[in-house]
PDB file of N, CA and C in Angstrom:
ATOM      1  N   UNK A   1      15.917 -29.067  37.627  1.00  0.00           N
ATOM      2  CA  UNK A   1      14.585 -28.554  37.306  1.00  0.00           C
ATOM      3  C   UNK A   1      14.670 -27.626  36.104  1.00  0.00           C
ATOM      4  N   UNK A   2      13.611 -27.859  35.270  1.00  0.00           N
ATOM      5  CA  UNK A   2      13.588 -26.720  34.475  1.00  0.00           C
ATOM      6  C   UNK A   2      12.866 -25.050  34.481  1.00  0.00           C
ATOM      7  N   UNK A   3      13.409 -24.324  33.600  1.00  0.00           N
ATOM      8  CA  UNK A   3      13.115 -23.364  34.132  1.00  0.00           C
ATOM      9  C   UNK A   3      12.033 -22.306  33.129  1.00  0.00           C
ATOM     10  N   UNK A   4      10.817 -22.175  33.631  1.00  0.00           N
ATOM     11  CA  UNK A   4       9.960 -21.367  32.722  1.00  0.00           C
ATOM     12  C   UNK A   4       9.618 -19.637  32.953  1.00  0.00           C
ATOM     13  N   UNK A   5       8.780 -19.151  31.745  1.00  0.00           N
ATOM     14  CA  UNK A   5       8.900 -17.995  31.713  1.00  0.00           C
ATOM     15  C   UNK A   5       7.522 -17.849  32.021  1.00  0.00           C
ATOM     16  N   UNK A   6       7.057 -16.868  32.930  1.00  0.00           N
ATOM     17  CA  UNK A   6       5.368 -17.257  33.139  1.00  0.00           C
ATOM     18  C   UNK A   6       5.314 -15.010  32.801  1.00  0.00           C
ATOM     19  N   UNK A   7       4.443 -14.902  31.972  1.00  0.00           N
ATOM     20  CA  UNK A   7       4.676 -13.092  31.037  1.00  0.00           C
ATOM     21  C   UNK A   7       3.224 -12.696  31.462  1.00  0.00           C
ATOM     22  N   UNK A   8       3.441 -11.865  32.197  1.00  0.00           N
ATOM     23  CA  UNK A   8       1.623 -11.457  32.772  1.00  0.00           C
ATOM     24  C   UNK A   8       1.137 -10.128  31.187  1.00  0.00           C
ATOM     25  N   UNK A   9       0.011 -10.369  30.669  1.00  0.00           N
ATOM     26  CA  UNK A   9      -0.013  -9.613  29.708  1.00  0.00           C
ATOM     27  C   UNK A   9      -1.432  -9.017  30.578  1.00  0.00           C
ATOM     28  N   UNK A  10      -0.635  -7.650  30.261  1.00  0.00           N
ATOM     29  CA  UNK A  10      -2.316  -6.415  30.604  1.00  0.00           C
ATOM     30  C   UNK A  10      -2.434  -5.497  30.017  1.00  0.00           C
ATOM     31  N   UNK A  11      -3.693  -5.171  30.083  1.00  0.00           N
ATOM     32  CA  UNK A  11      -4.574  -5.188  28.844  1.00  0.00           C
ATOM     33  C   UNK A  11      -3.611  -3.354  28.668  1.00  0.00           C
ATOM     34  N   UNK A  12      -3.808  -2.713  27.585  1.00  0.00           N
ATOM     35  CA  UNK A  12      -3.098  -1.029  27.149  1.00  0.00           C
ATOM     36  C   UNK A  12      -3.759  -0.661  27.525  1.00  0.00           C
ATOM     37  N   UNK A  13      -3.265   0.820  27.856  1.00  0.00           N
ATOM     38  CA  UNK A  13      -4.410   1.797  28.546  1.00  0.00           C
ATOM     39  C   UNK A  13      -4.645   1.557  30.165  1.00  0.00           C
ATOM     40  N   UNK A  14      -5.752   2.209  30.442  1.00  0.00           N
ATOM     41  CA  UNK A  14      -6.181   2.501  32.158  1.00  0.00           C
ATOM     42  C   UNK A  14      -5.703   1.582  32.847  1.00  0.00           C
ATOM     43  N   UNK A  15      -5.326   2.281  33.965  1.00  0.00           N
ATOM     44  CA  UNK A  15      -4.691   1.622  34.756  1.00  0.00           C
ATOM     45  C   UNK A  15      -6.194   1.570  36.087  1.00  0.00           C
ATOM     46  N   UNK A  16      -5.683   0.369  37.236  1.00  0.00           N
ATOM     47  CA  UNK A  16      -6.915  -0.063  37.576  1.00  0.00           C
ATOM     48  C   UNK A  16      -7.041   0.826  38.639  1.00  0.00           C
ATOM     49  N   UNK A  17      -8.067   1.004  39.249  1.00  0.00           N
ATOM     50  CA  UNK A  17      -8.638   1.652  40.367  1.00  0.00           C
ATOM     51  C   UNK A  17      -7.512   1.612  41.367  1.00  0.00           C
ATOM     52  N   UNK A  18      -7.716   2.484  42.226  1.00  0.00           N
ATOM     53  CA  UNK A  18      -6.315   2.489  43.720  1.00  0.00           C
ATOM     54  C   UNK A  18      -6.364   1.104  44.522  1.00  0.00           C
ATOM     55  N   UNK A  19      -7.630   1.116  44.580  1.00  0.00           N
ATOM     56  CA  UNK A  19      -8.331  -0.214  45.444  1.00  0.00           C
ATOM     57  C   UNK A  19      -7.778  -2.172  44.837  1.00  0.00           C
ATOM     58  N   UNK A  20      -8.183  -1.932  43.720  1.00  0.00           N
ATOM     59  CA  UNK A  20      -7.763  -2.979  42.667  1.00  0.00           C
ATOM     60  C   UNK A  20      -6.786  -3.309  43.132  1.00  0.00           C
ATOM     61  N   UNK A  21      -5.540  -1.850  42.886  1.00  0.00           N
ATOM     62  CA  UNK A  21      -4.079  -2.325  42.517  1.00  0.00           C
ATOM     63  C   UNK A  21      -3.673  -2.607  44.087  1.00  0.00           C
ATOM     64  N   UNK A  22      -4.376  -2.347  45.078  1.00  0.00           N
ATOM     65  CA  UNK A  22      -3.679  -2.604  45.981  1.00  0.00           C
ATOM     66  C   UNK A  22      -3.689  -3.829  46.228  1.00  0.00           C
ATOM     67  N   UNK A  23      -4.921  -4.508  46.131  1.00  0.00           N
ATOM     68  CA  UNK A  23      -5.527  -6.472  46.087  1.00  0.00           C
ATOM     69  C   UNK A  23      -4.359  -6.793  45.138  1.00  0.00           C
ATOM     70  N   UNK A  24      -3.997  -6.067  43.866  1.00  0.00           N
ATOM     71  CA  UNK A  24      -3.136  -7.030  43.497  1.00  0.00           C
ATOM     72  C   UNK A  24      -2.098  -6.872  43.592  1.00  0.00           C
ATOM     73  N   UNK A  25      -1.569  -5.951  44.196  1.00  0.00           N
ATOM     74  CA  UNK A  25       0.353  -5.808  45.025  1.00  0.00           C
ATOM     75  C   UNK A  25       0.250  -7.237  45.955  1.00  0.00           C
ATOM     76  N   UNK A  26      -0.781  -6.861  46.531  1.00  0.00           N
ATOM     77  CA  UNK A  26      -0.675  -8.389  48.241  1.00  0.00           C
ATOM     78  C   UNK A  26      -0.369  -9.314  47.404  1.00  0.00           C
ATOM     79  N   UNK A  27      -1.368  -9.734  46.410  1.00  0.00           N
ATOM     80  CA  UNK A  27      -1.318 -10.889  45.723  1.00  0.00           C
ATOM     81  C   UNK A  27      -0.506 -11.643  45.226  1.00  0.00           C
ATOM     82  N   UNK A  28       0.550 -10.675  44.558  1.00  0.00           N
ATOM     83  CA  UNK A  28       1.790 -10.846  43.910  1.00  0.00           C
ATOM     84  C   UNK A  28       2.570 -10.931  45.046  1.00  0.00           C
ATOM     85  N   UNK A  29       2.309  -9.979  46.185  1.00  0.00           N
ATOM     86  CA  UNK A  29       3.723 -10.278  47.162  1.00  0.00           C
ATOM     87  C   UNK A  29       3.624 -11.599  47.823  1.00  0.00           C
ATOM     88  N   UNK A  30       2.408 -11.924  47.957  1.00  0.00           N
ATOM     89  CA  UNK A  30       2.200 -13.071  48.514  1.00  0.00           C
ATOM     90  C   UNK A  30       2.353 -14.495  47.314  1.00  0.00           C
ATOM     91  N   UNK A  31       2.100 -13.931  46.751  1.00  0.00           N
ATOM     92  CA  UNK A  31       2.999 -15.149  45.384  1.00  0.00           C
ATOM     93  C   UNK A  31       3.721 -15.010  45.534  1.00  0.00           C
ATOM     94  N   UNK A  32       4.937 -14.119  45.442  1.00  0.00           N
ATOM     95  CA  UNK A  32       6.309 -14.117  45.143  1.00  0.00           C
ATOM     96  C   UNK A  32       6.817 -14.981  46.634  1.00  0.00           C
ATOM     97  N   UNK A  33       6.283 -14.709  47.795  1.00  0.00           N
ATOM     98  CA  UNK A  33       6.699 -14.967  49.053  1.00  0.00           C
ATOM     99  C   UNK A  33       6.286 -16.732  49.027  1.00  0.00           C
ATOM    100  N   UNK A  34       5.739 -17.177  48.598  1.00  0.00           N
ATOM    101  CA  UNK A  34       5.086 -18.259  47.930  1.00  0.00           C
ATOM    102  C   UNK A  34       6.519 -19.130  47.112  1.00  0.00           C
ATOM    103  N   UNK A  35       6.306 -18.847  46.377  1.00  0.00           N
ATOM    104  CA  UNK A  35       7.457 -19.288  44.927  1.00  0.00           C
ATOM    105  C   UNK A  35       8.932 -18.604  45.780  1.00  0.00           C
ATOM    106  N   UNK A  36       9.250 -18.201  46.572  1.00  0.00           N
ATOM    107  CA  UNK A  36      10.537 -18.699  47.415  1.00  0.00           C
ATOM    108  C   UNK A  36      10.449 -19.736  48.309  1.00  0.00           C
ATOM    109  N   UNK A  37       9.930 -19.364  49.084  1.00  0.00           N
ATOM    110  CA  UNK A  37       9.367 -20.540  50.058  1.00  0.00           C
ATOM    111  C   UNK A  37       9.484 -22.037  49.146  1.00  0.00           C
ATOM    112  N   UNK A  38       8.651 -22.062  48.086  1.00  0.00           N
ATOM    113  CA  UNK A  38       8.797 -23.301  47.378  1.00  0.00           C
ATOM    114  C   UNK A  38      10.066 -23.939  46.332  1.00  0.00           C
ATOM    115  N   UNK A  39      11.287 -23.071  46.883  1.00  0.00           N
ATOM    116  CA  UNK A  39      12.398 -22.764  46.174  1.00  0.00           C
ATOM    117  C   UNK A  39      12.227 -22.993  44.573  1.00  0.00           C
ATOM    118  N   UNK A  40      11.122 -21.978  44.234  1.00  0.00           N
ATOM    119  CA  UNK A  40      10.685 -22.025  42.419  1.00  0.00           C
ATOM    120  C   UNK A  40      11.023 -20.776  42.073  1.00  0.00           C
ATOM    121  N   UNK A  41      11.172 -20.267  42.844  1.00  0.00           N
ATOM    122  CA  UNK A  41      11.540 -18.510  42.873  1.00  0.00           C
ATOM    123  C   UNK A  41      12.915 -18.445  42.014  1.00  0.00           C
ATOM    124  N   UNK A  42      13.211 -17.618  40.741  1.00  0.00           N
ATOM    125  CA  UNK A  42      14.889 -17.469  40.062  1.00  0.00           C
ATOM    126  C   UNK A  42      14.511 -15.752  40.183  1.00  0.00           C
ATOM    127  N   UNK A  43      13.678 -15.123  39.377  1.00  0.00           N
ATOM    128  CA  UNK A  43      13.891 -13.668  38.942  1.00  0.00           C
ATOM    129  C   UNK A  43      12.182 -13.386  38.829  1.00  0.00           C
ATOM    130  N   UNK A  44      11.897 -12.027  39.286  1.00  0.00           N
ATOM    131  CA  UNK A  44      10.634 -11.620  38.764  1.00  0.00           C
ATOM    132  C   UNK A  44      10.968 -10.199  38.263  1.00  0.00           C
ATOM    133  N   UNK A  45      10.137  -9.166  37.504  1.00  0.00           N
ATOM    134  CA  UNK A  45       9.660  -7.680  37.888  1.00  0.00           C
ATOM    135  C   UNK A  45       8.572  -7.738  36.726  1.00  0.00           C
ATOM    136  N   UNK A  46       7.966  -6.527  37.244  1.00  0.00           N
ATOM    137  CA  UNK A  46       7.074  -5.464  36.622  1.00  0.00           C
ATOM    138  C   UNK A  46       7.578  -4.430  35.351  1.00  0.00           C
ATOM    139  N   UNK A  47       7.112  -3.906  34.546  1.00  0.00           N
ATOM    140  CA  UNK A  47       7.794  -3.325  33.469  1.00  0.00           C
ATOM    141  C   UNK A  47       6.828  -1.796  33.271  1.00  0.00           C
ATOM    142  N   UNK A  48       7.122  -0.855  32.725  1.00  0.00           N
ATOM    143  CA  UNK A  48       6.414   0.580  32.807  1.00  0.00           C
ATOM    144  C   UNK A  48       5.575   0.233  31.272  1.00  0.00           C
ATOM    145  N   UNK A  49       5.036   0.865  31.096  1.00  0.00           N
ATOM    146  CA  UNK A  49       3.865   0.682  29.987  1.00  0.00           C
ATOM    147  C   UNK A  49       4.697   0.283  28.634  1.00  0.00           C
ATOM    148  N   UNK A  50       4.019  -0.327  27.677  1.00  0.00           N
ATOM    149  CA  UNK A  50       4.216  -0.459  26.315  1.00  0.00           C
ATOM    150  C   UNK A  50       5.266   1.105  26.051  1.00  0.00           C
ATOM    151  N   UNK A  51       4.324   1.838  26.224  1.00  0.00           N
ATOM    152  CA  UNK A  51       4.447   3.666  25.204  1.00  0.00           C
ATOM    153  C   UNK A  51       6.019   4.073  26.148  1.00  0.00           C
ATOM    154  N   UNK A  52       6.276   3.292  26.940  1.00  0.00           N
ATOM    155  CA  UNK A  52       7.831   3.679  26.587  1.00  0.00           C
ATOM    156  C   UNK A  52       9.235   2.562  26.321  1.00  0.00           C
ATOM    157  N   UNK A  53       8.531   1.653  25.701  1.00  0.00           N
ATOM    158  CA  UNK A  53       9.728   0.709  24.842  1.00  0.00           C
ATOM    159  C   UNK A  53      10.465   1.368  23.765  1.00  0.00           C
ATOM    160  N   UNK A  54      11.583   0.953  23.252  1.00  0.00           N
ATOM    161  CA  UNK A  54      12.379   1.614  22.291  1.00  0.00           C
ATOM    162  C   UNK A  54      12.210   0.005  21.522  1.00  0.00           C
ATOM    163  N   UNK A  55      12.189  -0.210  20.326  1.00  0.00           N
ATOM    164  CA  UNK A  55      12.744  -1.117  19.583  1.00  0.00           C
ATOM    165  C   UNK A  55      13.792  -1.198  18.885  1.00  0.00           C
ATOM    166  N   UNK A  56      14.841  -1.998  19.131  1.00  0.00           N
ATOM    167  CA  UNK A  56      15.839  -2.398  18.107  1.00  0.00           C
ATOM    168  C   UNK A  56      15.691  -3.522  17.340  1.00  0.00           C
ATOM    169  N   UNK A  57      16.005  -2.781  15.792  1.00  0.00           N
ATOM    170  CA  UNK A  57      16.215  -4.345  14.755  1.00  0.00           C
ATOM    171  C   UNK A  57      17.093  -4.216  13.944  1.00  0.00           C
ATOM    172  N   UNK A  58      17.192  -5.053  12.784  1.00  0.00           N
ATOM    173  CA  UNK A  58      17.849  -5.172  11.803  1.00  0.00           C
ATOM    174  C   UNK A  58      17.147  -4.889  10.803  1.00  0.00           C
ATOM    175  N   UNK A  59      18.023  -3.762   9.826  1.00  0.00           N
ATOM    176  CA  UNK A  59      16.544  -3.510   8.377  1.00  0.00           C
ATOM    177  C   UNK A  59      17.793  -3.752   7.537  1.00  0.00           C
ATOM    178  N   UNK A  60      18.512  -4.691   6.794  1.00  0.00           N
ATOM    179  CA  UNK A  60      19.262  -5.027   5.983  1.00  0.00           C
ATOM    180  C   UNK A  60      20.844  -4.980   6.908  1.00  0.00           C
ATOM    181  N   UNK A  61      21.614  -4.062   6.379  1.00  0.00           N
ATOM    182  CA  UNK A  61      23.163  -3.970   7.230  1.00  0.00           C
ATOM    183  C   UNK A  61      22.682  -2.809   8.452  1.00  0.00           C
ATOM    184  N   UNK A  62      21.184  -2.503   8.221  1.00  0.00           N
ATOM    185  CA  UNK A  62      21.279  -1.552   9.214  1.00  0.00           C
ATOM    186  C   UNK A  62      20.856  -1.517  10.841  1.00  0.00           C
ATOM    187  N   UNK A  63      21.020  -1.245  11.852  1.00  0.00           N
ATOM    188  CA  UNK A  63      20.248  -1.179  12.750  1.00  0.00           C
ATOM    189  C   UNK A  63      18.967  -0.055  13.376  1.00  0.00           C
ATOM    190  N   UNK A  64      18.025  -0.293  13.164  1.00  0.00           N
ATOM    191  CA  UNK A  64      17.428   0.774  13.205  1.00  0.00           C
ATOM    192  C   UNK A  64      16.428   0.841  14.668  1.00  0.00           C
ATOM    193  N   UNK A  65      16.824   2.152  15.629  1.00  0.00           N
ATOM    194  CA  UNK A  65      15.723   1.752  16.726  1.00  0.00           C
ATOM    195  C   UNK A  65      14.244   2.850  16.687  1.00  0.00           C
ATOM    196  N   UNK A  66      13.471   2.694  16.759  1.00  0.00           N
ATOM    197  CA  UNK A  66      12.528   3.455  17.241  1.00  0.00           C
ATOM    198  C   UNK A  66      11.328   2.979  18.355  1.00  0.00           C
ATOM    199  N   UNK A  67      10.669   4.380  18.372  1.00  0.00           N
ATOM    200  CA  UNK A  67      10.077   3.990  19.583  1.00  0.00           C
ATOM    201  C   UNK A  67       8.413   3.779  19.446  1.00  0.00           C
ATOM    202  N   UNK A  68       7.969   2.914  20.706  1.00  0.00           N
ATOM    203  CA  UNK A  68       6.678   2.202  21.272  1.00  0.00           C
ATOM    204  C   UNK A  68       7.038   1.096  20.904  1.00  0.00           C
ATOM    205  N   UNK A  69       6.128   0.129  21.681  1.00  0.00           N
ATOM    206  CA  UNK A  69       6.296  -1.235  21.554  1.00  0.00           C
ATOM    207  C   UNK A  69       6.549  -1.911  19.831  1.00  0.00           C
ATOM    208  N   UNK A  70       6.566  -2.908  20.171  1.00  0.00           N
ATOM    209  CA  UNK A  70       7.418  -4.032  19.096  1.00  0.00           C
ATOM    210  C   UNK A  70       6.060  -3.946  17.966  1.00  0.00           C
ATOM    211  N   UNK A  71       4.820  -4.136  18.430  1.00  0.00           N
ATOM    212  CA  UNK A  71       3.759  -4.551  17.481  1.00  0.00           C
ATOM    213  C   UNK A  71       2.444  -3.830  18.320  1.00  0.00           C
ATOM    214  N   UNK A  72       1.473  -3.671  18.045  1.00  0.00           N
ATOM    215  CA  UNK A  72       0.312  -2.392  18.415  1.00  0.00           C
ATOM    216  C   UNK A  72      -0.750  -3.636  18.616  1.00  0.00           C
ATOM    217  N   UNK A  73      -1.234  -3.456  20.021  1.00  0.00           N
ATOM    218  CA  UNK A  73      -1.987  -4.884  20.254  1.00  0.00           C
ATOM    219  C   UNK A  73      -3.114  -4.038  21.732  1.00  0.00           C
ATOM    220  N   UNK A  74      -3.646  -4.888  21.814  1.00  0.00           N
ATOM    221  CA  UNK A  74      -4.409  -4.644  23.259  1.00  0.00           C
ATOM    222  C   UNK A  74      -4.105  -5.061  24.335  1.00  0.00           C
ATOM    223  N   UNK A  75      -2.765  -5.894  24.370  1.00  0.00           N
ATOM    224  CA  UNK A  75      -2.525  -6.419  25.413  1.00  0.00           C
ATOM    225  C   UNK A  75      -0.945  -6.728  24.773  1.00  0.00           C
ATOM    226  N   UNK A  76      -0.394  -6.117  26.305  1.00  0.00           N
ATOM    227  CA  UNK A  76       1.314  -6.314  25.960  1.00  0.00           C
ATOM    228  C   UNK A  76       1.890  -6.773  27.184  1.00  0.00           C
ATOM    229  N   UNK A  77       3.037  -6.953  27.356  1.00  0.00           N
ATOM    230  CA  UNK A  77       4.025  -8.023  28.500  1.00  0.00           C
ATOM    231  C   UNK A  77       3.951  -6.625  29.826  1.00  0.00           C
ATOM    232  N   UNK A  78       3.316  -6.678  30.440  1.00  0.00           N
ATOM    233  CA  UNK A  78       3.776  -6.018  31.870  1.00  0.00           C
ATOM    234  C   UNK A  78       4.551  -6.041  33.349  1.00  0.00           C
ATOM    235  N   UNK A  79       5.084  -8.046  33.077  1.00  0.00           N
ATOM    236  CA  UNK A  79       5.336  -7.944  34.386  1.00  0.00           C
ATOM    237  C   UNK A  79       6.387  -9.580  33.767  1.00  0.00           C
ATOM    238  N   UNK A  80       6.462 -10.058  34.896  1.00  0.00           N
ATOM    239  CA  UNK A  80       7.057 -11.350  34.245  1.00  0.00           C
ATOM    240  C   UNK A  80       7.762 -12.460  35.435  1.00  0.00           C
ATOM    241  N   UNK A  81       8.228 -13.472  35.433  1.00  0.00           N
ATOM    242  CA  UNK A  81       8.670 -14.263  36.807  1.00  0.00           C
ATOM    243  C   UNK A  81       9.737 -15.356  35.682  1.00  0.00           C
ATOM    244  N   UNK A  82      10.440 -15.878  36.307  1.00  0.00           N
ATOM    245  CA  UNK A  82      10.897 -16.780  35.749  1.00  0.00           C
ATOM    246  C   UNK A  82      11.755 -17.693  36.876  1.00  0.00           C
ATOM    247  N   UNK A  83      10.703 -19.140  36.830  1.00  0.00           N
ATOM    248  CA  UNK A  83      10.504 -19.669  37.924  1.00  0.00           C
ATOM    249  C   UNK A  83      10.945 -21.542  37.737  1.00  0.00           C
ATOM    250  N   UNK A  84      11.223 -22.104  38.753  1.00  0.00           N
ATOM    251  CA  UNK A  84      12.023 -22.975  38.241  1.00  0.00           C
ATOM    252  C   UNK A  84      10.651 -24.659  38.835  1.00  0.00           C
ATOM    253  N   UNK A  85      10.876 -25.344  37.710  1.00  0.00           N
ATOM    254  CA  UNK A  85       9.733 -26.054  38.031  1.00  0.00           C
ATOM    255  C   UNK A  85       9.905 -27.198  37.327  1.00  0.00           C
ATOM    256  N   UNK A  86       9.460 -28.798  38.158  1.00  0.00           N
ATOM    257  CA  UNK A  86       9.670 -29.769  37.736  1.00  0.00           C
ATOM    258  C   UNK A  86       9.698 -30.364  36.219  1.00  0.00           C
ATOM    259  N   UNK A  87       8.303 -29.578  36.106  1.00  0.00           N
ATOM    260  CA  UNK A  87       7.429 -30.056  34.599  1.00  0.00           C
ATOM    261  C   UNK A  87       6.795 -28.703  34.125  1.00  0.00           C
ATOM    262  N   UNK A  88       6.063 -28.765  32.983  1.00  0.00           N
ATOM    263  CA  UNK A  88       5.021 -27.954  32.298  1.00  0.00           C
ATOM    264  C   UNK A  88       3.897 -27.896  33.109  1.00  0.00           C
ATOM    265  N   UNK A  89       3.477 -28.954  34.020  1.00  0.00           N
ATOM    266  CA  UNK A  89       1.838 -29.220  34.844  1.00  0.00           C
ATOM    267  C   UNK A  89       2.412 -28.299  35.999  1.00  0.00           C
ATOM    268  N   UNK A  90       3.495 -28.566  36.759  1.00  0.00           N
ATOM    269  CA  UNK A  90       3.877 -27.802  37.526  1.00  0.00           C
ATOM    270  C   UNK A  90       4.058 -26.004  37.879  1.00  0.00           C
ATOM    271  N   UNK A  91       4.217 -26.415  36.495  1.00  0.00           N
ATOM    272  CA  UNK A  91       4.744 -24.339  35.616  1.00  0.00           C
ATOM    273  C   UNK A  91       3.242 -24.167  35.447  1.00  0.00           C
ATOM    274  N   UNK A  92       2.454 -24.786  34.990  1.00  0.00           N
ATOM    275  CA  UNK A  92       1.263 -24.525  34.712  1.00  0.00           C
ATOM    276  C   UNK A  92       0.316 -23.623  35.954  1.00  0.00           C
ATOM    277  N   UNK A  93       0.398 -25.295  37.017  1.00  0.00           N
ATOM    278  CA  UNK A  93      -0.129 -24.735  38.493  1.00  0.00           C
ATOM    279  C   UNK A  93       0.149 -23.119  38.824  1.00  0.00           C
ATOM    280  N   UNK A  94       1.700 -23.125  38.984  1.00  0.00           N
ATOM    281  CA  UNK A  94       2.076 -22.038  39.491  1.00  0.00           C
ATOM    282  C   UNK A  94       1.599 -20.299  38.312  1.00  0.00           C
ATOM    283  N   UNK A  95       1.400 -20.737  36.783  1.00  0.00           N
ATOM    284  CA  UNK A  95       0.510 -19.789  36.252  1.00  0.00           C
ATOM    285  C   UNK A  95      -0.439 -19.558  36.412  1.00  0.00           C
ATOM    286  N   UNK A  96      -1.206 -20.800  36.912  1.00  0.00           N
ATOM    287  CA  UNK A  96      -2.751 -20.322  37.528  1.00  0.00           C
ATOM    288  C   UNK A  96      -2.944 -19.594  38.742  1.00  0.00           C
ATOM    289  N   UNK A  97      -1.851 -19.654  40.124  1.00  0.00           N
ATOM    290  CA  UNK A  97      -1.611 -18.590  40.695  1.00  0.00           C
ATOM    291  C   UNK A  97      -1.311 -17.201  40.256  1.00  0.00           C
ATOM    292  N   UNK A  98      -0.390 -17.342  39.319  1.00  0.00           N
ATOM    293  CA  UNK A  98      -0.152 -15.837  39.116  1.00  0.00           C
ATOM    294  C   UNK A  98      -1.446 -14.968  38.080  1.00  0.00           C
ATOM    295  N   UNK A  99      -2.188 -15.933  37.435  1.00  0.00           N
ATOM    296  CA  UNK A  99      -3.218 -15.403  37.314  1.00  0.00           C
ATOM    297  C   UNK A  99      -3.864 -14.492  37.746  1.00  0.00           C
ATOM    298  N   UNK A 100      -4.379 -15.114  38.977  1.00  0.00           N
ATOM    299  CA  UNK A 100      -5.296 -14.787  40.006  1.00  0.00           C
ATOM    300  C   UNK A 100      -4.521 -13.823  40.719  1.00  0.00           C
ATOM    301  N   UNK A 101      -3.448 -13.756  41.008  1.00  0.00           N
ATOM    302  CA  UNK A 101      -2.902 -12.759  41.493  1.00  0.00           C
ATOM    303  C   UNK A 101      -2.785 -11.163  40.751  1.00  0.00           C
ATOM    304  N   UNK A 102      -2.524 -11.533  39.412  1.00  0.00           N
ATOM    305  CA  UNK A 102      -2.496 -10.329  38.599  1.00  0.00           C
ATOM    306  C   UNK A 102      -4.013 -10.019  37.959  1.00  0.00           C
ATOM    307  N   UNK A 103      -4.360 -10.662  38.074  1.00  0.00           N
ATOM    308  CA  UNK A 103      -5.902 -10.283  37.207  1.00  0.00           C
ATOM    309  C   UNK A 103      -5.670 -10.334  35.981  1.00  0.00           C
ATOM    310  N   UNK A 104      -4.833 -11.130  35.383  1.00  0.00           N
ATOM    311  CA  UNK A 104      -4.417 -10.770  33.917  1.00  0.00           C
ATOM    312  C   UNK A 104      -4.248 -12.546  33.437  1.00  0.00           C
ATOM    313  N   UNK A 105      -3.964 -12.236  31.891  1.00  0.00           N
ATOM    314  CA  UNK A 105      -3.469 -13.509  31.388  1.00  0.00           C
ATOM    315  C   UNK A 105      -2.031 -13.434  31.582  1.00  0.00           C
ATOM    316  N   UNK A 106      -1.832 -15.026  31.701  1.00  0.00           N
ATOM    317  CA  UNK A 106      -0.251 -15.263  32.169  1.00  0.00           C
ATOM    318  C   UNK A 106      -0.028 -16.595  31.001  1.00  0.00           C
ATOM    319  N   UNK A 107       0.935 -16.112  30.193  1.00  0.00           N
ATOM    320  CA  UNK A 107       1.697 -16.847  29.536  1.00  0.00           C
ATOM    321  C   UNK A 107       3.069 -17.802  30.076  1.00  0.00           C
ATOM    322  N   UNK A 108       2.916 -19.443  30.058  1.00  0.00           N
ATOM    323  CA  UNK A 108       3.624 -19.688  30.406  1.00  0.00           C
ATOM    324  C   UNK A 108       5.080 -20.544  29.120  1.00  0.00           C
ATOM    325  N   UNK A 109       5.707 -20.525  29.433  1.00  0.00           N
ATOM    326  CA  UNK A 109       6.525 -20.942  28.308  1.00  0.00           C
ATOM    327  C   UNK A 109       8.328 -21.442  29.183  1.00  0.00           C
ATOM    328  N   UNK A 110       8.520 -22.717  28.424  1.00  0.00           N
ATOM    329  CA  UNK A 110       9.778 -23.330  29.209  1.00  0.00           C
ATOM    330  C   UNK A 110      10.965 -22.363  28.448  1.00  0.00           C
ATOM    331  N   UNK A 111      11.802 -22.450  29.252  1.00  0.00           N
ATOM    332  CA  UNK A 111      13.120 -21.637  28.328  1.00  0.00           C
ATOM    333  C   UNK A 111      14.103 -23.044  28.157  1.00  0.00           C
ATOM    334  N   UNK A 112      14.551 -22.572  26.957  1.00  0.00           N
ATOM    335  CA  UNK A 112      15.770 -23.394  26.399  1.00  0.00           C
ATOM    336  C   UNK A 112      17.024 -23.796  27.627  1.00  0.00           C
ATOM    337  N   UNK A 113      17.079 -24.894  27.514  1.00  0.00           N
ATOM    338  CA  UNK A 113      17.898 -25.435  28.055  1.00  0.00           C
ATOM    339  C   UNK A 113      19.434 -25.265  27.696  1.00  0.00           C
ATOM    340  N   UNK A 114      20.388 -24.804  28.572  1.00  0.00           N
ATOM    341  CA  UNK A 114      21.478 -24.847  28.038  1.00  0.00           C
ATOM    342  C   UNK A 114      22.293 -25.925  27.200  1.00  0.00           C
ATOM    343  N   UNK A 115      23.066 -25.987  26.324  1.00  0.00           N
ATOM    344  CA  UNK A 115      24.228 -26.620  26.013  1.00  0.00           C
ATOM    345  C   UNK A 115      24.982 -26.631  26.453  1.00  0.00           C
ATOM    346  N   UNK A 116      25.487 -28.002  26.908  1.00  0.00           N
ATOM    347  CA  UNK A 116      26.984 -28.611  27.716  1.00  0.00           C
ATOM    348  C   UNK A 116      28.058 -28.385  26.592  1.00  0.00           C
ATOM    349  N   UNK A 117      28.917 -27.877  26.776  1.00  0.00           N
ATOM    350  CA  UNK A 117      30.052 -28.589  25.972  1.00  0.00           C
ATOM    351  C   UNK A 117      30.641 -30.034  26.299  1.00  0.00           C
TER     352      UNK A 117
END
């Protein structure tokens, strides 16, 4: 099976009501409890806000890190799963769950397949 990256993006700033976040803890736990059960389950978590990423790059021979996110947007990576699934329609399905579970947009995307030697 192959294996995709499904990236819950939410939105910067406020965080949701007490009430909200609690509908969407179940949601997710009950996805996640979901996507084992359906042995699609590899790795998930949650991530702390944009405003405390560090960036590392390359600026010629140099490496240079500083801090906040990578690029200044309204919506950045908060959470993430990486889940193992027949096809793209399949990976798909299972993004439209996590949708609904997060209240957010969910990016889905296949990861590179290894090389055999």
């Amino acid at each position: 099976m192959k294996q995709y990256l499904l990236s819950v993006y939410h939105p910067e700033g406020g965080i949701p009501e007490p009430a909200v976040m609690e509908k969407i803890a179940a949601d997710v736990d009950a996805l996640n409890t979901e996507l084992q059960q359906a042995d699609a389950w590899v790795f998930a978590g949650g991530l702390y806000p944009s405003s405390t990423a560090t960036v590392v790059r390359m600026e010629g021979d140099d490496v240079l890190i500083t801090d906040g996110p990578f690029v200044e947007g309204k919506e950045h990576v908060g959470g993430f799963w990486v889940i193992k699934a027949a096809d793209l329609d399949a990976a798909l399905d299972w993004g439209k769950k996590a949708t609904r579970a997060c209240a957010a947009a969910v990016e889905v995307r296949p990861l590179q397949e290894e090389v055999e030697d």
